[in-house]
C-alpha atoms as a PDB file:
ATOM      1  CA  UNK A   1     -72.080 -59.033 -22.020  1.00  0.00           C
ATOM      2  CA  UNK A   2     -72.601 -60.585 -25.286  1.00  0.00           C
ATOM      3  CA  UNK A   3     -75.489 -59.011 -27.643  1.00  0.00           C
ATOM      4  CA  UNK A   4     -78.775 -61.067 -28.402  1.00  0.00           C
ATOM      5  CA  UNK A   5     -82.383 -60.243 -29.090  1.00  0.00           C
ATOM      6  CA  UNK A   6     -83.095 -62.546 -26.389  1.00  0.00           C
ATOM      7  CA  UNK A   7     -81.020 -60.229 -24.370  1.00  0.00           C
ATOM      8  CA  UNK A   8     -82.134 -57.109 -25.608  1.00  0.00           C
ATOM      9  CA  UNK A   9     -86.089 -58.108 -24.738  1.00  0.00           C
ATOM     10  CA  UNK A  10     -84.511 -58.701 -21.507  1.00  0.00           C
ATOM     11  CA  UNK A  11     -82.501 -55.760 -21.081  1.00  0.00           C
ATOM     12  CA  UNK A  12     -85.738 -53.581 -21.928  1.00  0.00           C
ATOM     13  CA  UNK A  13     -87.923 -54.986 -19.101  1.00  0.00           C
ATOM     14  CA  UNK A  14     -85.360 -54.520 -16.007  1.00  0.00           C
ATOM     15  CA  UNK A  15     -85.118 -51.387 -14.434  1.00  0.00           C
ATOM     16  CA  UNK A  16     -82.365 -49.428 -14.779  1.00  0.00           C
ATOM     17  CA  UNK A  17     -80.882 -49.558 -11.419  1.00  0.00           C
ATOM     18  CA  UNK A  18     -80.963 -53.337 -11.576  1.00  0.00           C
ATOM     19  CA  UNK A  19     -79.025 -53.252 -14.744  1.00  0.00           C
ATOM     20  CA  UNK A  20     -76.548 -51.618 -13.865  1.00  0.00           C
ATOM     21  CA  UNK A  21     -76.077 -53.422 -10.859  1.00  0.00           C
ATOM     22  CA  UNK A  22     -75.908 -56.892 -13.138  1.00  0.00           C
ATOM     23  CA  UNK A  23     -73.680 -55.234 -15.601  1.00  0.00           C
ATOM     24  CA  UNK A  24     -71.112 -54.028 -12.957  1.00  0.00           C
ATOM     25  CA  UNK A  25     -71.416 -58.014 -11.478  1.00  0.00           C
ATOM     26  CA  UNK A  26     -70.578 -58.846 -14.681  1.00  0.00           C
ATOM     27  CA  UNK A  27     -67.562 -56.778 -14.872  1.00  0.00           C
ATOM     28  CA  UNK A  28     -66.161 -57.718 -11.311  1.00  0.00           C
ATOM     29  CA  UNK A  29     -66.873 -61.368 -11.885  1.00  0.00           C
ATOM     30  CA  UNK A  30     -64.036 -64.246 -13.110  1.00  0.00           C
ATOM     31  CA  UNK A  31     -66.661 -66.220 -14.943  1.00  0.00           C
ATOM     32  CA  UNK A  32     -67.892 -64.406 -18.035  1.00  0.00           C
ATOM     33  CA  UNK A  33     -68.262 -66.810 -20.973  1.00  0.00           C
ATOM     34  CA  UNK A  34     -71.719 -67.285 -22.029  1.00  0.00           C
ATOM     35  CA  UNK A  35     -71.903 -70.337 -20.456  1.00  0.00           C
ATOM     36  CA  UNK A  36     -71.268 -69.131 -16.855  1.00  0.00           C
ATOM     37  CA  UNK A  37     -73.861 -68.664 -14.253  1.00  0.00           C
ATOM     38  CA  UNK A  38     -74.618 -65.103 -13.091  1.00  0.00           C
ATOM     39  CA  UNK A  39     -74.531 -65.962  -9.615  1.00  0.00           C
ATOM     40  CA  UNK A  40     -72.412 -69.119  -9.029  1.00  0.00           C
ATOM     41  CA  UNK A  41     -70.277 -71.028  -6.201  1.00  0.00           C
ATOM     42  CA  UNK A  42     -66.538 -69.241  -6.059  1.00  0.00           C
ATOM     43  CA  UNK A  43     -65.623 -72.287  -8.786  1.00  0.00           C
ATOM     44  CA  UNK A  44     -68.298 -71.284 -11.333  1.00  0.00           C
ATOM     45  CA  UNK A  45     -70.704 -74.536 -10.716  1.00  0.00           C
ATOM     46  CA  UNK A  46     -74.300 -73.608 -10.093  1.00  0.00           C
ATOM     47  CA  UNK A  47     -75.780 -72.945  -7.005  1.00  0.00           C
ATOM     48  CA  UNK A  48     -78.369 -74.522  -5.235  1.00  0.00           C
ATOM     49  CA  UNK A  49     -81.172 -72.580  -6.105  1.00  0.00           C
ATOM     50  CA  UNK A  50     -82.916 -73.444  -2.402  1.00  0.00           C
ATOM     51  CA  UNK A  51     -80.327 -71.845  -0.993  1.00  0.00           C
ATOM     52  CA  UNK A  52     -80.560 -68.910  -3.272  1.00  0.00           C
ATOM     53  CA  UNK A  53     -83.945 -68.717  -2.450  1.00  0.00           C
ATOM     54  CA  UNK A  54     -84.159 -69.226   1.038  1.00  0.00           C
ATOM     55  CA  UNK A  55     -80.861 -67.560   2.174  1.00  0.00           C
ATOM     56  CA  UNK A  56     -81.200 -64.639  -0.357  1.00  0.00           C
ATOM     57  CA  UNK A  57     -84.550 -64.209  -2.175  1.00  0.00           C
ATOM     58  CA  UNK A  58     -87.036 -64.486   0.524  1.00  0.00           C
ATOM     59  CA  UNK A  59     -85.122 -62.575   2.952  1.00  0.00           C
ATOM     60  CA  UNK A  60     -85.084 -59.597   0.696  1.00  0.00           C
ATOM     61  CA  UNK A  61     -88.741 -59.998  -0.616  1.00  0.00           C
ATOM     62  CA  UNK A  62     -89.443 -60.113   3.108  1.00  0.00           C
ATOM     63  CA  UNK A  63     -87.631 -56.896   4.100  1.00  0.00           C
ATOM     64  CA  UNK A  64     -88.930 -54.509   0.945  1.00  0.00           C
ATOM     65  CA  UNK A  65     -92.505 -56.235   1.893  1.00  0.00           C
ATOM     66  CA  UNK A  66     -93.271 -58.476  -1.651  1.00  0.00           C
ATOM     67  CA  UNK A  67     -95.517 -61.488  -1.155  1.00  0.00           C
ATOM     68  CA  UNK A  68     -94.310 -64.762  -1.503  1.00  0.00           C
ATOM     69  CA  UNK A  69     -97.291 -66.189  -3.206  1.00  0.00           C
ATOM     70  CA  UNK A  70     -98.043 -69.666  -3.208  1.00  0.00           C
ATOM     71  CA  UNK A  71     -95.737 -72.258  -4.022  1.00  0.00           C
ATOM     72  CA  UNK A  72     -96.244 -74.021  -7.592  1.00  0.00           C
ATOM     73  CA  UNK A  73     -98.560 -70.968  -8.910  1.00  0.00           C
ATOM     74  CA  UNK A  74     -98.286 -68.227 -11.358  1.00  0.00           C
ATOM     75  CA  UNK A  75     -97.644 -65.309  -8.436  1.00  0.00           C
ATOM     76  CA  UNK A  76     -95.184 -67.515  -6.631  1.00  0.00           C
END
């Protein structure tokens, strides 16, 4: 991963287990310029963050029991 301080503020808010799970993603993954997404289709282009959120995110918030919130506001 490269080094920024936009990184670094980052890096200092995620917990630890999270980090380590994005750094080891990082290592396993084929696309690791800069440029690439973190999570991306198997040829690098972005996915469609619906589907990310509906097939991934809210199952998971649903299952450790975090509210949605509502659409469009500062919670959601």
């Amino acid at each position: 991963m490269h080094s920024t301080k936009t990184d670094a503020e980052l890096v200092k808010h995620l917990p630890e287990p999270l980090l380590r799970i994005l750094q080891w993603h990082h290592q396993v993954s084929k696309h690791t310029k800069d440029s690439d997404f973190i999570f991306c289709k198997l040829d690098g282009s972005p996915c469609d963050p619906n589907f990310v959120r509906d097939s991934v995110l809210y199952p998971v918030m649903d299952r450790a029991g975090i509210e949605r919130g509502v659409p469009g506001s500062a919670s959601a």
